[in-house]
Protein backbone atom coordinates (compact mmCIF):
# COMPACT_ATOMS: atom_id res chain seq x y z
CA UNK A 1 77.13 -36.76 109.92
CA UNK A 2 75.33 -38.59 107.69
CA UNK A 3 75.15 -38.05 103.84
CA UNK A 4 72.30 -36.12 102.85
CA UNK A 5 71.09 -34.56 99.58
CA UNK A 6 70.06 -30.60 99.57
CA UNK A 7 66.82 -31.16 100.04
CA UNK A 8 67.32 -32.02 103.47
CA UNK A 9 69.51 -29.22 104.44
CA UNK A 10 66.50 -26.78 102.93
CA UNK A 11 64.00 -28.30 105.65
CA UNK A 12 63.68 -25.77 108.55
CA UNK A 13 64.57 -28.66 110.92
CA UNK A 14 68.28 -28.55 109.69
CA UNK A 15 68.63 -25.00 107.95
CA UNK A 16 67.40 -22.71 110.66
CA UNK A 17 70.22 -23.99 113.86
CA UNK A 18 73.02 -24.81 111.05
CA UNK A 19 72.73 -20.86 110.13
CA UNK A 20 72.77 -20.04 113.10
CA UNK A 21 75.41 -22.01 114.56
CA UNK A 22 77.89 -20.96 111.53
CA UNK A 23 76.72 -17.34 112.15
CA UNK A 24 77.99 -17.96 116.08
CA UNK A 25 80.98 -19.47 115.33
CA UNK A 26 82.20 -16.87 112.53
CA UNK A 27 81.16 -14.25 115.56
CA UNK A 28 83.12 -15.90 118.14
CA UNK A 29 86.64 -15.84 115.64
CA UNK A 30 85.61 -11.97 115.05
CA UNK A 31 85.41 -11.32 118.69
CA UNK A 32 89.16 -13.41 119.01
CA UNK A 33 90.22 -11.09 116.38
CA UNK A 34 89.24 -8.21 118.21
CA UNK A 35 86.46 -7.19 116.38
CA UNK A 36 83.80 -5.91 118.33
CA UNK A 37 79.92 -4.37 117.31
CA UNK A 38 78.65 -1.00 117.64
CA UNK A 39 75.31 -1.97 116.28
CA UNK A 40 73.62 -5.28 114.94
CA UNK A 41 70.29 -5.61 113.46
CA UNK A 42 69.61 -9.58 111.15
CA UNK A 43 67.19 -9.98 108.40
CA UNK A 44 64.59 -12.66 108.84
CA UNK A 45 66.10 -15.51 111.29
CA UNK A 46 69.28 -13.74 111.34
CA UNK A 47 67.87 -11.45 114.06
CA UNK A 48 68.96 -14.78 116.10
CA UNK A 49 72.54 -14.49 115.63
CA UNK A 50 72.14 -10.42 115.83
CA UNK A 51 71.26 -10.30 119.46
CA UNK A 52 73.47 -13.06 120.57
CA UNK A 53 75.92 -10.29 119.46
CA UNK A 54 74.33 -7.43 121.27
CA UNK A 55 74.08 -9.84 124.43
CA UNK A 56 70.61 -10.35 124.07
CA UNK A 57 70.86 -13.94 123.90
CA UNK A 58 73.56 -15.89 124.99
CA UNK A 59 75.02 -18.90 122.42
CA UNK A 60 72.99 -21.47 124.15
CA UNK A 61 70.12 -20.09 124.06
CA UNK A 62 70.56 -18.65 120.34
CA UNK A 63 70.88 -22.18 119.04
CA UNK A 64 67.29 -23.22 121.05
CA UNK A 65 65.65 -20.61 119.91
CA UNK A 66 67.20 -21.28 116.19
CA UNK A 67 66.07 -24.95 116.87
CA UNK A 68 62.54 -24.76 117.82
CA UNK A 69 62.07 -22.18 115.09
CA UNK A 70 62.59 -25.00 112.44
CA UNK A 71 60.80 -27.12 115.14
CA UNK A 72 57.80 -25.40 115.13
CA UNK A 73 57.27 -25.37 111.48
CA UNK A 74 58.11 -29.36 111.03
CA UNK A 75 55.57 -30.00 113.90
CA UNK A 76 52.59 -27.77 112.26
CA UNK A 77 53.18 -29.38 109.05
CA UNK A 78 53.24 -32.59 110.14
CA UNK A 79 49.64 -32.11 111.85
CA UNK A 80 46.97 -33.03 109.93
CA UNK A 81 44.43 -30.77 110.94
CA UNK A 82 46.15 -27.85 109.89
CA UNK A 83 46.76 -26.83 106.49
CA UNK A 84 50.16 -24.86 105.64
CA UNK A 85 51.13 -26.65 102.15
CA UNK A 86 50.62 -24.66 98.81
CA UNK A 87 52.75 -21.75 99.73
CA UNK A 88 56.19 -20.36 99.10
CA UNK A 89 57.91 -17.12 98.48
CA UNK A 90 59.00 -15.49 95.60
CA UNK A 91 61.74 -12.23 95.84
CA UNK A 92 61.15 -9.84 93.41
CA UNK A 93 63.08 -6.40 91.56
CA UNK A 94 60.79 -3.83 92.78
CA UNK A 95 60.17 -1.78 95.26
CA UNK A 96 56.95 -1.56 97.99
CA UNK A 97 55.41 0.76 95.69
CA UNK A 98 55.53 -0.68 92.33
CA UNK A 99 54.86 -4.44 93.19
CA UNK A 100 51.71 -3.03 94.50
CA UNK A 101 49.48 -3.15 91.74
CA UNK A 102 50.83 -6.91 90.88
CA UNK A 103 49.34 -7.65 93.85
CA UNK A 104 45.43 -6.25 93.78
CA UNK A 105 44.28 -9.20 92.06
CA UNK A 106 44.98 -11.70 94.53
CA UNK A 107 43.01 -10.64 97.31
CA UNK A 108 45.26 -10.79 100.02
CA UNK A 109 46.70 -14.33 98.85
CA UNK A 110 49.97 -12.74 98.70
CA UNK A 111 51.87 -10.14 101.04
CA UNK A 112 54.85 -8.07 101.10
CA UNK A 113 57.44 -10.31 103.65
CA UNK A 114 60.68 -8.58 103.27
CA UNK A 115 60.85 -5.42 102.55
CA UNK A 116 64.91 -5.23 101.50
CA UNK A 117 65.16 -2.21 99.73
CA UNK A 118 63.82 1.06 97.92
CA UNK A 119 63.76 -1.44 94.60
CA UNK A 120 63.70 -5.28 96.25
CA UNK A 121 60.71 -7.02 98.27
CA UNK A 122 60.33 -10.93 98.91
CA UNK A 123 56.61 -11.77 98.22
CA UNK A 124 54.87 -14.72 100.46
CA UNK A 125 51.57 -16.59 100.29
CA UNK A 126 49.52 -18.53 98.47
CA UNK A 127 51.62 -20.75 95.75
CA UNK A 128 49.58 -20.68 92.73
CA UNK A 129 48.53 -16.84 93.85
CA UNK A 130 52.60 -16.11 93.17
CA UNK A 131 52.64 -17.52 89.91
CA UNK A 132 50.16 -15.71 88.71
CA UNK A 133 51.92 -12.84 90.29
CA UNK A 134 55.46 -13.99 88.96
CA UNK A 135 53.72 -14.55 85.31
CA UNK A 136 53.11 -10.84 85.20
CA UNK A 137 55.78 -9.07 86.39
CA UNK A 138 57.82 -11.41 83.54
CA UNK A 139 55.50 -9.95 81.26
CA UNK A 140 56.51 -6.71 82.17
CA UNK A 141 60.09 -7.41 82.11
CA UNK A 142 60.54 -7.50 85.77
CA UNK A 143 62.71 -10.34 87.72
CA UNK A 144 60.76 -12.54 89.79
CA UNK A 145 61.98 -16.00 91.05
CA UNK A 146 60.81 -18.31 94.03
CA UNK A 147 62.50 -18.71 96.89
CA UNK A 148 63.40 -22.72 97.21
CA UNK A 149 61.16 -22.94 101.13
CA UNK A 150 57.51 -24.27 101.48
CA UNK A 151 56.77 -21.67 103.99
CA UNK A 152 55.59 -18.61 103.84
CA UNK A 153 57.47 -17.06 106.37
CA UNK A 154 56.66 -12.96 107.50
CA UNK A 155 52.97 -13.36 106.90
CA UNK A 156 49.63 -14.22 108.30
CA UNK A 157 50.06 -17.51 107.04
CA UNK A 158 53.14 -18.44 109.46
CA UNK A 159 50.21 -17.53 112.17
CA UNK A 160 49.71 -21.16 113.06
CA UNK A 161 53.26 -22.21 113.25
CA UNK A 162 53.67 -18.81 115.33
CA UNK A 163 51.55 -19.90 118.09
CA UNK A 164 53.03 -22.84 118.19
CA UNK A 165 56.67 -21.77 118.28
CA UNK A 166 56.10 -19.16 121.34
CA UNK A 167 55.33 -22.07 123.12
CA UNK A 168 57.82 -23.97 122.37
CA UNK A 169 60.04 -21.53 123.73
CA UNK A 170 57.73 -20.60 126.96
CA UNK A 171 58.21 -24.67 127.77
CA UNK A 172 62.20 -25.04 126.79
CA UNK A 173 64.31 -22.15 127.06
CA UNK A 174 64.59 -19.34 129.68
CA UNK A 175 63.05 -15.91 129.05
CA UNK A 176 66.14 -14.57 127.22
CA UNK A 177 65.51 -11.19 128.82
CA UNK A 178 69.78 -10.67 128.97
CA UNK A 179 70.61 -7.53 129.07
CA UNK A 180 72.28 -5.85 125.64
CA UNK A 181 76.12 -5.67 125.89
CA UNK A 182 77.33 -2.37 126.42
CA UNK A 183 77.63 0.66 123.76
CA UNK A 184 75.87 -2.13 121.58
CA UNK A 185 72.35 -1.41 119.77
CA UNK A 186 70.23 -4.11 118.38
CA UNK A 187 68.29 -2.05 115.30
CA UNK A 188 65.16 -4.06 114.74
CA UNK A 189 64.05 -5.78 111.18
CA UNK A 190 60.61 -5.93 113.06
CA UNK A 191 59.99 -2.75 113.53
CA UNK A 192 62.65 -1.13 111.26
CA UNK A 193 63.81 0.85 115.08
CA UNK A 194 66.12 0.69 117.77
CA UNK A 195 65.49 -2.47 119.77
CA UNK A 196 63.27 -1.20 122.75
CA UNK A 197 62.04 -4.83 124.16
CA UNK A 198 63.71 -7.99 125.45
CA UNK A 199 64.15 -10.71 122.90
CA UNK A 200 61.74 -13.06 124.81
CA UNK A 201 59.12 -15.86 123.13
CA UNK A 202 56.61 -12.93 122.01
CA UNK A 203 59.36 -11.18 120.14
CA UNK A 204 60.38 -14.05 118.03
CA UNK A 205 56.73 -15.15 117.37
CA UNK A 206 56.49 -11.50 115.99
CA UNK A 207 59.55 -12.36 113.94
CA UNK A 208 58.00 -14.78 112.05
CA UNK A 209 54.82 -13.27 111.12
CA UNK A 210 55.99 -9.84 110.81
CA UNK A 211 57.49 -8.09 107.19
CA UNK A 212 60.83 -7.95 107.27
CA UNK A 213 61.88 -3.93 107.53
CA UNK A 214 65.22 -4.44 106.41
CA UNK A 215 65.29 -1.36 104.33
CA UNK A 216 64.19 1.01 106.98
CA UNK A 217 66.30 -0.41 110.14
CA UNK A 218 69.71 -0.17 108.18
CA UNK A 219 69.32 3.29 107.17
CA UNK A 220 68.62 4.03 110.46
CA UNK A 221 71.18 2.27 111.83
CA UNK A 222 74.02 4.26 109.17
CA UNK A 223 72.06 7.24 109.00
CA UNK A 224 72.16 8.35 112.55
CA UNK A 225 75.35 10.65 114.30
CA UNK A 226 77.19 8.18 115.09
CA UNK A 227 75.92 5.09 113.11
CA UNK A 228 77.70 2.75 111.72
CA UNK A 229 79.88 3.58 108.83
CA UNK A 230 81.25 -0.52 108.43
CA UNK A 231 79.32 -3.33 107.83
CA UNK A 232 80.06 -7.21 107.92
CA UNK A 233 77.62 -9.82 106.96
CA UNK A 234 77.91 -12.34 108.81
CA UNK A 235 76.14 -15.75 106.99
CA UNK A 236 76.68 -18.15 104.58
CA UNK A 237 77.28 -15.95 102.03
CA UNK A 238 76.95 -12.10 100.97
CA UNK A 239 73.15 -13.08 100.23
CA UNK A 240 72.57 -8.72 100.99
CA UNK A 241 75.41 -7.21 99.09
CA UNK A 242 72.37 -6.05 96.52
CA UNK A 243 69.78 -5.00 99.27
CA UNK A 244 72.58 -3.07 101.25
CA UNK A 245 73.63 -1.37 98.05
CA UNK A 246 70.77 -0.24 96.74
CA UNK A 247 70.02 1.21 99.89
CA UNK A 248 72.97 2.97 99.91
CA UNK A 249 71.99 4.50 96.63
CA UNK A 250 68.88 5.73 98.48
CA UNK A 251 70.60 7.51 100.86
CA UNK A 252 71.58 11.47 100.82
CA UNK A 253 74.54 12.41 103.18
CA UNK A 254 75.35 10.40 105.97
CA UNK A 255 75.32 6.73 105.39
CA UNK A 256 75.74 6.76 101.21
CA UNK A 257 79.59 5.64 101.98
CA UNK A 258 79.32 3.16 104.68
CA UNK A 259 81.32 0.12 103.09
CA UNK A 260 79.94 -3.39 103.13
CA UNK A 261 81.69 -7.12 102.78
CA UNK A 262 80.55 -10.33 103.68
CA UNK A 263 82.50 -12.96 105.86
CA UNK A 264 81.08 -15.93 103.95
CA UNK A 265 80.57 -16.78 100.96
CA UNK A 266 80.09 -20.36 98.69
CA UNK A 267 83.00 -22.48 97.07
CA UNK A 268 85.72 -23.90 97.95
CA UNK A 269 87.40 -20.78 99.05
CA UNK A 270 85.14 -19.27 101.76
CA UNK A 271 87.41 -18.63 103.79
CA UNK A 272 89.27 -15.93 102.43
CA UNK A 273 86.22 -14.01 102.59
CA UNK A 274 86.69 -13.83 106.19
CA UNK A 275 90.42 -13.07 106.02
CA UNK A 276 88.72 -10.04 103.25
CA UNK A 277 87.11 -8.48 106.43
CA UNK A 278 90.17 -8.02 108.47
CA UNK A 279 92.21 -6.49 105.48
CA UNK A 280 89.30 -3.99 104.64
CA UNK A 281 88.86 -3.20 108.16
CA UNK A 282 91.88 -2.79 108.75
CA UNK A 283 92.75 -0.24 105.71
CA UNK A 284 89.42 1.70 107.17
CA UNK A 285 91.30 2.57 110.28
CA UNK A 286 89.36 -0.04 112.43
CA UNK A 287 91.22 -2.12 115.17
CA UNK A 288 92.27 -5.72 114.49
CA UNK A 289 94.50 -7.97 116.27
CA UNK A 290 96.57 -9.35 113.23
CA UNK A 291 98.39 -11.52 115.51
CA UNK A 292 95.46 -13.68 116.12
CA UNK A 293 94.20 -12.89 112.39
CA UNK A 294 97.76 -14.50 110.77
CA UNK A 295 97.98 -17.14 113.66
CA UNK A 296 98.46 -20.83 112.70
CA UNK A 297 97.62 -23.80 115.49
CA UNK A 298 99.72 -26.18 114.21
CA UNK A 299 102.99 -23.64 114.23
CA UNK A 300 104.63 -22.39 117.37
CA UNK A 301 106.13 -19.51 116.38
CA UNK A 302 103.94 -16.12 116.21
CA UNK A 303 104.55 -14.35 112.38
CA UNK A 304 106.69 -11.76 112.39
CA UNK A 305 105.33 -8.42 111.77
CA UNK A 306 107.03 -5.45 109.28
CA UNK A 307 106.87 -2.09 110.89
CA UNK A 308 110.09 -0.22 109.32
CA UNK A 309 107.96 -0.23 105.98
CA UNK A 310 107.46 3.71 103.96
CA UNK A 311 103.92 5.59 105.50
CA UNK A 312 103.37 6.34 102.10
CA UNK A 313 102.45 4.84 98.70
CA UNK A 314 105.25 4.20 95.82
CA UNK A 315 105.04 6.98 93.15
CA UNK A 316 104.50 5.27 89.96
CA UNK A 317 104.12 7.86 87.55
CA UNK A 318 107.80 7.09 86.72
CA UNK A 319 108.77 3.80 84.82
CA UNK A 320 111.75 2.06 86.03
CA UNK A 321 111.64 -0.65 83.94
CA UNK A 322 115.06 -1.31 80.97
CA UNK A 323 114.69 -4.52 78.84
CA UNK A 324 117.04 -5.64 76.48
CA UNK A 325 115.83 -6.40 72.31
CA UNK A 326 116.84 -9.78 72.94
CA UNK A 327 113.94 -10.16 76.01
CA UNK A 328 111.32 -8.31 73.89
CA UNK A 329 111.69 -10.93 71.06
CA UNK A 330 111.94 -13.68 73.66
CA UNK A 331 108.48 -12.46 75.45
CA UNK A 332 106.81 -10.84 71.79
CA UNK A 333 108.10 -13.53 69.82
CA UNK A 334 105.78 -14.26 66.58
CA UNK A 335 106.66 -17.39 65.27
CA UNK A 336 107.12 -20.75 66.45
CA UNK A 337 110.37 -22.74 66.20
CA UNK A 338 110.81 -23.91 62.54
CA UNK A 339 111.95 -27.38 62.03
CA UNK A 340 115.00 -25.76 59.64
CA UNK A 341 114.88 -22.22 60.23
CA UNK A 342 115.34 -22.52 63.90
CA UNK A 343 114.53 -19.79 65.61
CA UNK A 344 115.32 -15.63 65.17
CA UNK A 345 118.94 -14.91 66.79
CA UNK A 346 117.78 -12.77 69.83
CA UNK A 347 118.26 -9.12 69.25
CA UNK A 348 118.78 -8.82 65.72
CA UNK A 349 117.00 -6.68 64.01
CA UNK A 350 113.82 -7.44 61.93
CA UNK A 351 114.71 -5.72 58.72
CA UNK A 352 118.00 -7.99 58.29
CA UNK A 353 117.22 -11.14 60.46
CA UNK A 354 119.61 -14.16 61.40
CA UNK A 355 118.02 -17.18 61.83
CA UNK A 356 119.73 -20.05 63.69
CA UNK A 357 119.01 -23.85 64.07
CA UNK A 358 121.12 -27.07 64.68
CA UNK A 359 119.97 -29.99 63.19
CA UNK A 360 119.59 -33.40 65.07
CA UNK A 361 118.60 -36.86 63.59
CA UNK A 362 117.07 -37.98 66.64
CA UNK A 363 114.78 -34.15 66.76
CA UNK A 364 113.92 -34.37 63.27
CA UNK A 365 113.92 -38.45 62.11
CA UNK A 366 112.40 -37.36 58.72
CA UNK A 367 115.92 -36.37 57.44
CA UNK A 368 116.88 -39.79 57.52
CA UNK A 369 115.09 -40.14 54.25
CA UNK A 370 116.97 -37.15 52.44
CA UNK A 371 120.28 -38.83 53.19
CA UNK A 372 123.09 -39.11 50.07
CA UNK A 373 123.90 -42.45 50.69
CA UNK A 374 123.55 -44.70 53.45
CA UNK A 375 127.37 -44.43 54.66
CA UNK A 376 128.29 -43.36 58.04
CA UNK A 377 128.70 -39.62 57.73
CA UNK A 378 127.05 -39.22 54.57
CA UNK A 379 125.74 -35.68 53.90
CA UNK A 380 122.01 -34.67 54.15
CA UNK A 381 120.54 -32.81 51.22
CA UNK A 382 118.44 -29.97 51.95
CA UNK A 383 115.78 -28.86 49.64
């Protein structure tokens, strides 16, 4: 609870179990809304959260393995013997195939991470490697922009930290080998597939220093019979509204529909995101408990709910709407108020106007000086 700058909430110590935990808790009010999955799948460290929602993992043991992932890192850093400074990530407009030839040059130095869609890859590895990199594809007009981490996560060079990290878990938490919840499938960003192993230590070491086959696992995931055809981000904010729509782009037939919103996003009024996701799902046919949705803690009584409203829309290819001249020059009015004119009478018409304005000292105390004479009810002369 104390203050801290940003910089501190960027270190994996803090950022990797705060994700999480927000990603558990905005879960856990889905769930008391009714909202169950048919299929997960989580890009990068949001894997965590995914199979805590297939089952996979239970809360508990989501946070510890969110925790000792940040762990991990902060330990191997902190050891001198082993160097993992100089290297970031940098995300990148283009797809697998294109960013290829940026990369020949470096010799390995930098790798493919994430691969997010047909036209978007995250780049890690060697820092002044991905300048160079990022220096060329702005020549070519191409965006490029690192990531704000010192890691370079999803590469050989998270291979220390890796080893590390599976340990970590062998020695703290339990073997997380839960089974999946039922009619729920976890669709890999490891292996881009259905979810055929338990989500032990070995699995999230390979998390780490795998690529990220985002792309690949959610067309699977909408592309298949009965795939998903609704999806909700669940993070901080809608950080994969691009990757998920260009993706959709890719896709021919099945899949090229499936509608995306986030239940997070930044400012002050985040929270109506999540409130967005049970109005959208809702309209889509899925089934919500609105009673829990409109709830309020602090009031006893439940809302009421309308159910005597029309099944169908209003036809508005009719205009019901009369106003009088008089409103239209009120609301389209195109002059001010004029200190002697007044304003138009309301209503009259434009090619013979009436003009009407009564005249107060105490509105207008410059007529005191255009007074006849300075007896009580003199007259004031008008130029």
């Amino acid at each position: 609870m104390e203050p801290r700058s940003p910089e501190h909430l960027r270190l994996p110590t803090f950022s990797q179990p705060l994700v999480t935990a927000l990603q558990l808790v905005i879960l856990d009010i889905l769930k008391s809304w009714g909202v169950n999955p048919q299929s997960v799948m989580g890009h990068s460290s949001g894997e965590i959260a995914a199979a805590a929602a297939a089952g996979l993992l239970t809360p508990e043991e989501a946070i510890k393995v969110a925790y000792y992932r940040g762990q991990a890192a902060a330990d191997v850093q902190t050891d001198n013997t082993t160097s993992t400074s100089d290297v970031g990530m940098l995300a990148v407009g283009l797809g697998p195939d294109a960013v290829q030839p940026y990369l020949e040059a470096s010799a390995g130095q930098v790798q493919i991470a994430c691969f997010n869609s047909p036209s978007s890859v995250t780049l890690s590895g060697n820092l002044t490697e991905l300048e160079k990199v990022k220096t060329s594809l702005h020549e070519d007009k191409h965006f490029a922009r690192l990531l704000l981490v010192n890691l370079a996560y999803h590469s050989t060079f998270m291979a220390d930290i890796a080893e590390c990290y599976e340990d970590l878990l062998y020695k703290n938490t339990c073997n997380c080998k839960s089974q999946a919840k039922k009619n729920v499938t976890m669709f890999s960003s490891v292996t881009g597939h259905a979810l055929d192993r338990a989500c032990d230590a070995a699995y999230w070491k390979s998390n780490m220093v795998s690529p990220v086959r985002f792309d690949q696992a959610v067309k699977e995931m909408v592309s298949q019979k009965d795939g998903a055809d609704f999806l909700i981000e669940i993070g901080p904010s809608g950080a994969l509204a691009g990757p998920i729509s260009q993706i959709k782009k890719a896709i021919t037939g099945r899949g090229s529909s499936v509608q995306y919103v986030a239940a997070s996003k930044r400012g002050p009024d985040s929270i109506k995101a999540l409130y967005d996701v049970a109005g959208k799902l809702f309209i889509e046919g899925g089934s919500i408990d609105f009673a829990k949705v409109n709830s309020d803690e602090n009031d006893s009584e439940s809302p009421s709910v309308i159910i005597d409203l029309p099944n169908y829309v209003w036809n508005h290819s009719t205009k019901y709407w009369h106003e009088s001249e008089s409103s239209k020059d009120w609301r389209f009015r195109k002059f001010h108020h004029h200190d002697l004119l007044g304003s138009k009478i309301l209503g009259t018409s434009w090619n013979t106007p009436s003009w009407k304005k009564i005249l107060r000292i105490q509105d207008l105390p410059w007529l005191k000086d255009h007074s006849v004479s300075s007896n009580h009810g003199s007259a004031i002369l008008i130029h």
